[in-house]
N, C-alpha and C. Protein backbone atom coordinates (compact mmCIF):
# COMPACT_ATOMS: atom_id res chain seq x y z
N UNK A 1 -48.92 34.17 10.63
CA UNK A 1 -47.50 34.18 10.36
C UNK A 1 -47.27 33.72 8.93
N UNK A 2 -46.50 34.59 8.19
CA UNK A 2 -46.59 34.10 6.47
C UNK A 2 -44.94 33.08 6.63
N UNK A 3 -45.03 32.36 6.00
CA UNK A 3 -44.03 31.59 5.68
C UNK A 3 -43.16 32.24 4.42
N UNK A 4 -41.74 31.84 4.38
CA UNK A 4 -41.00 32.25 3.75
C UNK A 4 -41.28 31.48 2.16
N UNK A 5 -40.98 32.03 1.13
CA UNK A 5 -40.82 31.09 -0.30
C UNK A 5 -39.56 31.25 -0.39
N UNK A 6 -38.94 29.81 -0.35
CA UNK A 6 -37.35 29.38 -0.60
C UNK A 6 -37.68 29.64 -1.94
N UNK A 7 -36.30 30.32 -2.68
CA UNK A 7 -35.67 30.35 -4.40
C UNK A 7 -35.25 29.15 -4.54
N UNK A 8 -35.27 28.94 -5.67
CA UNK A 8 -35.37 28.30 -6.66
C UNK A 8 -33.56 28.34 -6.61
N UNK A 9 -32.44 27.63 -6.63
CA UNK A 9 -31.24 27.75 -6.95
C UNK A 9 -30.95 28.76 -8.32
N UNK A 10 -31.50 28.86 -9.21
CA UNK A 10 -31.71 29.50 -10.50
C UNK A 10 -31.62 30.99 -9.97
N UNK A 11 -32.68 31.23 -9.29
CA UNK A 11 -33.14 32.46 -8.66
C UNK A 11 -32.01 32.79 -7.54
N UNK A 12 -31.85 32.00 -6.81
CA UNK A 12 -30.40 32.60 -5.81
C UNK A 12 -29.72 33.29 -6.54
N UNK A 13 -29.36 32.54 -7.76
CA UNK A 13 -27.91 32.37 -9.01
C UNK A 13 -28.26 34.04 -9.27
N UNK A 14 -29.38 33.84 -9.79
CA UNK A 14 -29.60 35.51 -10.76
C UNK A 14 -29.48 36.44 -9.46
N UNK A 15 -30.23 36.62 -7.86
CA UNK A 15 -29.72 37.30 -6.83
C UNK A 15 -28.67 37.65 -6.71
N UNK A 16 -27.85 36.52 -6.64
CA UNK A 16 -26.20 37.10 -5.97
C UNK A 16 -25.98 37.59 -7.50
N UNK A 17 -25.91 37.62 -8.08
CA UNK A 17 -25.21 38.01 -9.42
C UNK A 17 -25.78 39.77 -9.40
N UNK A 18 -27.13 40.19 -9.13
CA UNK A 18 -27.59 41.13 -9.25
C UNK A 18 -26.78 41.81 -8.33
N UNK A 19 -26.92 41.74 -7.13
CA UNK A 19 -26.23 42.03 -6.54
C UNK A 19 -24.84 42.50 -6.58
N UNK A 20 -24.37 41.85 -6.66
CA UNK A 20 -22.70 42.27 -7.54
C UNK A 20 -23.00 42.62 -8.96
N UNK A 21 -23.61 43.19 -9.84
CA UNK A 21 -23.66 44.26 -11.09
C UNK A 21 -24.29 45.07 -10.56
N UNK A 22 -25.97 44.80 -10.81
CA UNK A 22 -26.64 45.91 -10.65
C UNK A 22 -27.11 45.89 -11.78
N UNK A 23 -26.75 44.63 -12.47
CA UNK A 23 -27.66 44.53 -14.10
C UNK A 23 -28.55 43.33 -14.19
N UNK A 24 -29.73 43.26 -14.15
CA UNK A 24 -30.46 42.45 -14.15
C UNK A 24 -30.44 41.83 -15.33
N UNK A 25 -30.35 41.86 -16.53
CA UNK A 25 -29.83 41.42 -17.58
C UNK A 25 -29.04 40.54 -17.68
N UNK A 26 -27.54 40.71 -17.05
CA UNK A 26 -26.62 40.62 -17.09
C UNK A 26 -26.50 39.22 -15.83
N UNK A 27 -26.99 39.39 -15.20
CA UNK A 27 -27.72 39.06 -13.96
C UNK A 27 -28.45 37.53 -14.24
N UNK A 28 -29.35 37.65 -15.29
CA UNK A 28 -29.93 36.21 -15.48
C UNK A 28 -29.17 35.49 -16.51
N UNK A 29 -28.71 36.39 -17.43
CA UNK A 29 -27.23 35.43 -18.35
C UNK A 29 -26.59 34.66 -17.58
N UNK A 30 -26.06 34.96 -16.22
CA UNK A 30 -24.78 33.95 -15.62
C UNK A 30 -25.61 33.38 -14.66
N UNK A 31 -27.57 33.81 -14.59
CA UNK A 31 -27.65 32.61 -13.80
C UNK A 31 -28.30 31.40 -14.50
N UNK A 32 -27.67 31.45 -15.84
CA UNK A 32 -28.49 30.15 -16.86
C UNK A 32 -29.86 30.57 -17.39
N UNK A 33 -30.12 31.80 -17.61
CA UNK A 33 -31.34 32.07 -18.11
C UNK A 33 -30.84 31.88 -19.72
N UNK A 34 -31.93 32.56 -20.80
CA UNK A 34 -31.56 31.73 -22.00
C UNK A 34 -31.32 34.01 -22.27
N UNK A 35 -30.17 34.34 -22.74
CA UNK A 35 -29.84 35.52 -23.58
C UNK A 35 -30.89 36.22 -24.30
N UNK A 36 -31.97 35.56 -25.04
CA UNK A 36 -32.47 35.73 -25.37
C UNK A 36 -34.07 36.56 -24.77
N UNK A 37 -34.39 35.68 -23.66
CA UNK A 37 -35.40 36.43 -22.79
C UNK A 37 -35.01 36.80 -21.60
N UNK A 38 -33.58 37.01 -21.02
CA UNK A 38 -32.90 37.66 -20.32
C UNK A 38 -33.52 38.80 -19.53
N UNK A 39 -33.39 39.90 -20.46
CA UNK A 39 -34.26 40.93 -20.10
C UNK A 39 -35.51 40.92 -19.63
N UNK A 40 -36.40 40.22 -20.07
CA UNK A 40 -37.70 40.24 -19.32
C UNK A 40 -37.52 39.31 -18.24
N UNK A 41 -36.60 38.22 -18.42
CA UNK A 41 -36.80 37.70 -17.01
C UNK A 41 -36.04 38.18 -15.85
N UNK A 42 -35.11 38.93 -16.08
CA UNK A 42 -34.36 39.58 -14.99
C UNK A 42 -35.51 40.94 -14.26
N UNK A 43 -36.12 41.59 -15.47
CA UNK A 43 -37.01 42.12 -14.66
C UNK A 43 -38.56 41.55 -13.85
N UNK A 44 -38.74 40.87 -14.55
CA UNK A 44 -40.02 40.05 -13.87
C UNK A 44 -39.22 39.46 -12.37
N UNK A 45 -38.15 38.68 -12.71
CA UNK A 45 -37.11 38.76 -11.31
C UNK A 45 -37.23 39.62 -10.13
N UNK A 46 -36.81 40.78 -10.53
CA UNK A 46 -37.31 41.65 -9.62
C UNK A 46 -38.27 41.91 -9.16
N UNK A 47 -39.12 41.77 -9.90
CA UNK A 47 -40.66 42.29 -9.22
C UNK A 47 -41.29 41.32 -8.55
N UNK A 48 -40.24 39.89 -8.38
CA UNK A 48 -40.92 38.82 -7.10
C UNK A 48 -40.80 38.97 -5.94
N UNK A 49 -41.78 39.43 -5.07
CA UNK A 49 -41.35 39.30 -4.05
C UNK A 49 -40.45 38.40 -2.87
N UNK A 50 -40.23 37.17 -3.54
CA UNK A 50 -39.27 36.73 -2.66
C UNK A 50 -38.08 36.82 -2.70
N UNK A 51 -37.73 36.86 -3.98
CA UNK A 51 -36.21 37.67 -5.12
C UNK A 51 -36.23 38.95 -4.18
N UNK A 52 -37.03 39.70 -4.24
CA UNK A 52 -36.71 41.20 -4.00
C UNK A 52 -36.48 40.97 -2.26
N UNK A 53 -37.24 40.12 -1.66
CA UNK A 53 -36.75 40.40 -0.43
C UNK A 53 -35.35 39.32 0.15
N UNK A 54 -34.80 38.54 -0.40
CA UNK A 54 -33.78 38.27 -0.65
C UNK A 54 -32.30 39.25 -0.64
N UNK A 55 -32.75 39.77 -1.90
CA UNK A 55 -31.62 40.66 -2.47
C UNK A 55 -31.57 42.13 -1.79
N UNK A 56 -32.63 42.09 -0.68
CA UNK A 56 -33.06 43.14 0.60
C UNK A 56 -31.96 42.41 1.72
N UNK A 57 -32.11 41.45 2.12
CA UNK A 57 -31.34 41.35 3.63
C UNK A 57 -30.43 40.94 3.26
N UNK A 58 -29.29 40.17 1.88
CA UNK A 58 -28.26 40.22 1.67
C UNK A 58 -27.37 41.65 1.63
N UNK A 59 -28.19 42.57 1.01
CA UNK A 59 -27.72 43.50 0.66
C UNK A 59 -26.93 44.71 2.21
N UNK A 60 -28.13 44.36 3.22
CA UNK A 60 -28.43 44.83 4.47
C UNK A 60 -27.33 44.24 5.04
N UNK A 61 -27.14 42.74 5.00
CA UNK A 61 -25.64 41.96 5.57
C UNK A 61 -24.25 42.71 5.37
N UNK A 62 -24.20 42.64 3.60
CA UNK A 62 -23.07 43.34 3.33
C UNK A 62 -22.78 44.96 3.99
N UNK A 63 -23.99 46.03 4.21
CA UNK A 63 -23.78 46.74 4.64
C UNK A 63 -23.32 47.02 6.18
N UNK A 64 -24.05 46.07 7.01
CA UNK A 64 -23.19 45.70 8.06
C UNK A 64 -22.18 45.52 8.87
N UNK A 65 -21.74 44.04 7.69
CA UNK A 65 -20.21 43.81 8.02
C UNK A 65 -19.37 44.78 7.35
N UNK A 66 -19.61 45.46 6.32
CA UNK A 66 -18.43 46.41 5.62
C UNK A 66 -18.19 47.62 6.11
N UNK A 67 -19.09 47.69 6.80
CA UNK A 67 -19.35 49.76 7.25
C UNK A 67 -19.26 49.98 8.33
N UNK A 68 -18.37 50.31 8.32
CA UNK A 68 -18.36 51.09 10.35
C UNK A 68 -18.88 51.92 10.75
N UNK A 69 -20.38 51.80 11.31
CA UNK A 69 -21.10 52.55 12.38
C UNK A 69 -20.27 53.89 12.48
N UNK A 70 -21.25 54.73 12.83
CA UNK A 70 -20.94 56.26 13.64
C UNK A 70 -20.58 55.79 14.97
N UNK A 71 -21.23 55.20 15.69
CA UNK A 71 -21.45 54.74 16.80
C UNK A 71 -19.66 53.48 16.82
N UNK A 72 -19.32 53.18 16.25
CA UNK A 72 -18.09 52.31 16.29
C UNK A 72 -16.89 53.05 15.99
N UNK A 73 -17.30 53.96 14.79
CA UNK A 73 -16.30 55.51 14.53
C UNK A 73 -15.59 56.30 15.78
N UNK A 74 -16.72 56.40 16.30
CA UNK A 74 -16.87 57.31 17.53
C UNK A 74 -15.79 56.78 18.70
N UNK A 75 -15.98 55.53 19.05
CA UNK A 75 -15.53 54.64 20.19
C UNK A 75 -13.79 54.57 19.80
N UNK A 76 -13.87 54.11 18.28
CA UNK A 76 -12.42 54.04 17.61
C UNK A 76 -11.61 55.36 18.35
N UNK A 77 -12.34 56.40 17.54
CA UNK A 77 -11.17 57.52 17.82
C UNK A 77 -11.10 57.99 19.14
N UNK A 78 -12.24 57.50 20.19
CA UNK A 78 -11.81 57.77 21.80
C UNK A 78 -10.99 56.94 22.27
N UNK A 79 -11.03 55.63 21.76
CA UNK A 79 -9.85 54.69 22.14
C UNK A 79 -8.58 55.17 21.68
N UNK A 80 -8.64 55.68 20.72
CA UNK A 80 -6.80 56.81 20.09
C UNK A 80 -6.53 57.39 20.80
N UNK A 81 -7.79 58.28 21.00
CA UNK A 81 -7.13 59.66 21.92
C UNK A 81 -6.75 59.49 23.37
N UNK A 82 -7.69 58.47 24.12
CA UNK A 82 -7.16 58.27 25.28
C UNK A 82 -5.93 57.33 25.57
N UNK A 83 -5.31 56.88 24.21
CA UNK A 83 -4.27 56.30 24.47
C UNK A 83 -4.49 54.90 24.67
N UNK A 84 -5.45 54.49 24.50
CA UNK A 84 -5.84 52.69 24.54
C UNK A 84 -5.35 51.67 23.32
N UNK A 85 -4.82 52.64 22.08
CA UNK A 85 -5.02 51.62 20.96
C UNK A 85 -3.04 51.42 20.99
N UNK A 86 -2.69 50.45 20.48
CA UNK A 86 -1.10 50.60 20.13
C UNK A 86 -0.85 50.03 18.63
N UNK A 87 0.32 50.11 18.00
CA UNK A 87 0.26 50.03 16.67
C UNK A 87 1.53 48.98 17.06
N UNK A 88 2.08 48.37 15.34
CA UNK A 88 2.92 48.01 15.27
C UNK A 88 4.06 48.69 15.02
N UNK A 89 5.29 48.16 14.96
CA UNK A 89 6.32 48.91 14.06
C UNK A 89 7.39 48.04 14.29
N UNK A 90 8.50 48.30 13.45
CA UNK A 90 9.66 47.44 13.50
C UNK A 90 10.89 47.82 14.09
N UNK A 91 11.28 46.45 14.54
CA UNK A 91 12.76 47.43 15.48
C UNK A 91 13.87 46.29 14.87
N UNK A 92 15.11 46.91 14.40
CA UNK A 92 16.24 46.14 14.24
C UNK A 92 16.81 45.44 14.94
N UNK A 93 17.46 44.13 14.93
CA UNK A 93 18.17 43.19 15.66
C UNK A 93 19.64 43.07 15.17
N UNK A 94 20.14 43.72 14.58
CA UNK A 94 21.48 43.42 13.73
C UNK A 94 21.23 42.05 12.94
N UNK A 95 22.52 42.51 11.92
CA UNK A 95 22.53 41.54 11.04
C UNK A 95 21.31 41.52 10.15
N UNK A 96 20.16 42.33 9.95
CA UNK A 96 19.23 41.92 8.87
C UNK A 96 17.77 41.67 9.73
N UNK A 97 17.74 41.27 11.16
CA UNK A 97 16.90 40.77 11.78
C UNK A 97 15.90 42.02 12.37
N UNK A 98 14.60 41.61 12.08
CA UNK A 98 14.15 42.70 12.83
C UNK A 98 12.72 41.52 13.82
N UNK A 99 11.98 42.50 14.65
CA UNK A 99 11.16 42.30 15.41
C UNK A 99 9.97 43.00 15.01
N UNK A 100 8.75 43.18 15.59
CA UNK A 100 7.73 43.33 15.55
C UNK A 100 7.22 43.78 17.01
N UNK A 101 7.00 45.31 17.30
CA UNK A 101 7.02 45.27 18.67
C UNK A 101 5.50 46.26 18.39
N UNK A 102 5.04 46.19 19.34
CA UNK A 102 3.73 47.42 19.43
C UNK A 102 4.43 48.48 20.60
N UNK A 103 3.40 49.61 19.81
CA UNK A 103 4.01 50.53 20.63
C UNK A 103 2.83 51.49 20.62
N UNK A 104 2.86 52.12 21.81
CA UNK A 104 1.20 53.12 22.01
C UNK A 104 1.34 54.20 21.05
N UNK A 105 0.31 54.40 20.61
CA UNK A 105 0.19 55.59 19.36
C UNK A 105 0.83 56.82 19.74
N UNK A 106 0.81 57.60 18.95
CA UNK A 106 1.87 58.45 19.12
C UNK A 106 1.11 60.09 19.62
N UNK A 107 1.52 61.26 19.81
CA UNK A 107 0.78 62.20 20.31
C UNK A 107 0.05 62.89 19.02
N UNK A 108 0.64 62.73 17.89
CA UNK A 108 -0.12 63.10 16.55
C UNK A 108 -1.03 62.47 15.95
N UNK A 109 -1.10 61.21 16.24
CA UNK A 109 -2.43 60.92 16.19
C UNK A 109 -3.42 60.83 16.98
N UNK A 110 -2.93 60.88 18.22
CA UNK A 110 -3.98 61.28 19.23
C UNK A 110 -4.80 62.71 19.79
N UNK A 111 -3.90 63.21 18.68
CA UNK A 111 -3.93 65.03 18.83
C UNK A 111 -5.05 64.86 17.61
N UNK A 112 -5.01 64.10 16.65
CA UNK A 112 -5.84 64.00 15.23
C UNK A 112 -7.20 63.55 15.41
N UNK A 113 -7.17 62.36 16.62
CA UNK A 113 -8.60 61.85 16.86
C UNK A 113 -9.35 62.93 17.71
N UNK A 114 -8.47 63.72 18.89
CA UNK A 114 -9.36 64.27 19.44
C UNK A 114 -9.78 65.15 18.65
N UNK A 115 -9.04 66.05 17.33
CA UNK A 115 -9.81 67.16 16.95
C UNK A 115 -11.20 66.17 15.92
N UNK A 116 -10.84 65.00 15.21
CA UNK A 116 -12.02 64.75 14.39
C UNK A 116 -13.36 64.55 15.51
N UNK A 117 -12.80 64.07 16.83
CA UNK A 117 -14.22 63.86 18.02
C UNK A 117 -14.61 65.40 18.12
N UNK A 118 -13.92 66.52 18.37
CA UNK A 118 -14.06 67.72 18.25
C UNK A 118 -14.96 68.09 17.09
N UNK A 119 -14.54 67.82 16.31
CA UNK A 119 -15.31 68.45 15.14
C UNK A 119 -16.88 67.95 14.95
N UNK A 120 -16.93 66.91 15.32
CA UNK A 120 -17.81 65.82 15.24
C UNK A 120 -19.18 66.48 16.50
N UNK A 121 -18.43 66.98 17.51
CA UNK A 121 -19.74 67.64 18.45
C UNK A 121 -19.64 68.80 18.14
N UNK A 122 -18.77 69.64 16.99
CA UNK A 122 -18.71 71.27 17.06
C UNK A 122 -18.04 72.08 17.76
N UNK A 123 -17.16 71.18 18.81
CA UNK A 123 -16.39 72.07 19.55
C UNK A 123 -15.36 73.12 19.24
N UNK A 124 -14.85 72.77 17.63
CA UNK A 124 -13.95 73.69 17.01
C UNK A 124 -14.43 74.78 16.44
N UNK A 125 -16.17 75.06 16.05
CA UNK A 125 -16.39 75.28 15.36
C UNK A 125 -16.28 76.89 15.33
N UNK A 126 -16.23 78.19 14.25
CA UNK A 126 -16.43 79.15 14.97
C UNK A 126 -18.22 79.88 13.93
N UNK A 127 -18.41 78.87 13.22
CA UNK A 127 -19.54 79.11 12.70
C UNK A 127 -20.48 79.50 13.85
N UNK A 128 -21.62 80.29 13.82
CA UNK A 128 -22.79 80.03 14.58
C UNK A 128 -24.01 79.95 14.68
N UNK A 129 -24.92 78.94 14.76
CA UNK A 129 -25.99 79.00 14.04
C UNK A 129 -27.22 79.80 14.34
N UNK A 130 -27.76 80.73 13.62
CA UNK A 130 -28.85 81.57 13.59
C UNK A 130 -30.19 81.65 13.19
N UNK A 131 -30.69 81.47 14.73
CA UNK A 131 -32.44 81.54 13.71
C UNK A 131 -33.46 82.44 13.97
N UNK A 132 -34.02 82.74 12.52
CA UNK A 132 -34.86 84.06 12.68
C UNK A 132 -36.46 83.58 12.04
N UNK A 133 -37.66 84.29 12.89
CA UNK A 133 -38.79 83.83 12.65
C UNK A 133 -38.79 85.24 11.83
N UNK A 134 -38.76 86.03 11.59
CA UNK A 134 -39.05 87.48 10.39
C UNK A 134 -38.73 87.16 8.94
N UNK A 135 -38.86 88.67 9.04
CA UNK A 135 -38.92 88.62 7.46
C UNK A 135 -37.95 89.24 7.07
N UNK A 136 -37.14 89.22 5.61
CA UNK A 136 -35.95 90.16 5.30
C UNK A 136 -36.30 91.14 4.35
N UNK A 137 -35.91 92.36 4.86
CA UNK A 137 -36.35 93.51 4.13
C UNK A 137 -34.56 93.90 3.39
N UNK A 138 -34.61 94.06 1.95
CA UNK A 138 -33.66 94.76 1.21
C UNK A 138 -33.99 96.17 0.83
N UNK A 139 -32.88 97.06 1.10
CA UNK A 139 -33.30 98.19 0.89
C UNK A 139 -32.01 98.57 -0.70
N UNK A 140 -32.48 98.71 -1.55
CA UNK A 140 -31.43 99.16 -2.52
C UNK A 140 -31.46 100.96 -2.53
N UNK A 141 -30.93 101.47 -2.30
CA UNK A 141 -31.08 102.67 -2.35
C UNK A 141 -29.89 103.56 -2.51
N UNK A 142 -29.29 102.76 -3.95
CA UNK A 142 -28.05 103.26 -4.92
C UNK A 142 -28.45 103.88 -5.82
């Protein structure tokens, strides 16, 4: 079982920074490296393996939490279409006052999710796909 090598705070510093540019350069400037050998140390940076696998499962995190799955996509717009999700909207009280009421989605967007689930297995489609093990013969004979 290999043990992990904890960074160096220095080295976190230049990580997260890489991370958010994408300039390794740029990257060891704000993590206190000296401007001057910047460049070589942002790349030697990289090529550590514990830096690099670092700036691997942060990177993997952010993709995670930010990105919604096919698989979560999918569930979303069946929850629309079958009418499970409700929205907000506002209703007047006189005088200036309003409320905050939910109310079940409406038939246009539930008409919208089922065609993107539609589209999504091909059910709309009128393309059709064709496959041929031969060969294609052109005949020009203008």
């Amino acid at each position: 079982m290999t043990e992990k090598k904890k960074l160096t705070l220095k080295q976190q510093k230049f990580a997260d920074e890489y991370i958010i540019s994408g300039n390794a350069t740029q990257a060891a400037i704000k993590a206190g490296y000296s401007s001057r050998t910047a460049a070589s140390i942002g790349d030697e940076n990289l090529r550590k393996p514990a830096i690099k696998q670092y700036i691997d499962n942060q990177l993997e995190k952010l993709q995670s939490e930010k990105v919604a799955s096919q698989t979560e996509v999918l569930e979303y717009l069946t929850s629309v279409m079958r009418g499970e999700m409700t929205e907000q909207t506002l209703r007047g009280e006189g005088e200036g006052y309003q409320t905050i009421d939910n109310i079940e989605v409406g038939a246009k967007d539930r008409i919208k999710a089922a065609e993107l689930l539609g589209k999504r297995y091909g059910s709309w489609t009128e393309k059709h796909q064709v496959e041929h093990s031969g060969g294609v013969t052109i005949i020009d004979d203008v």
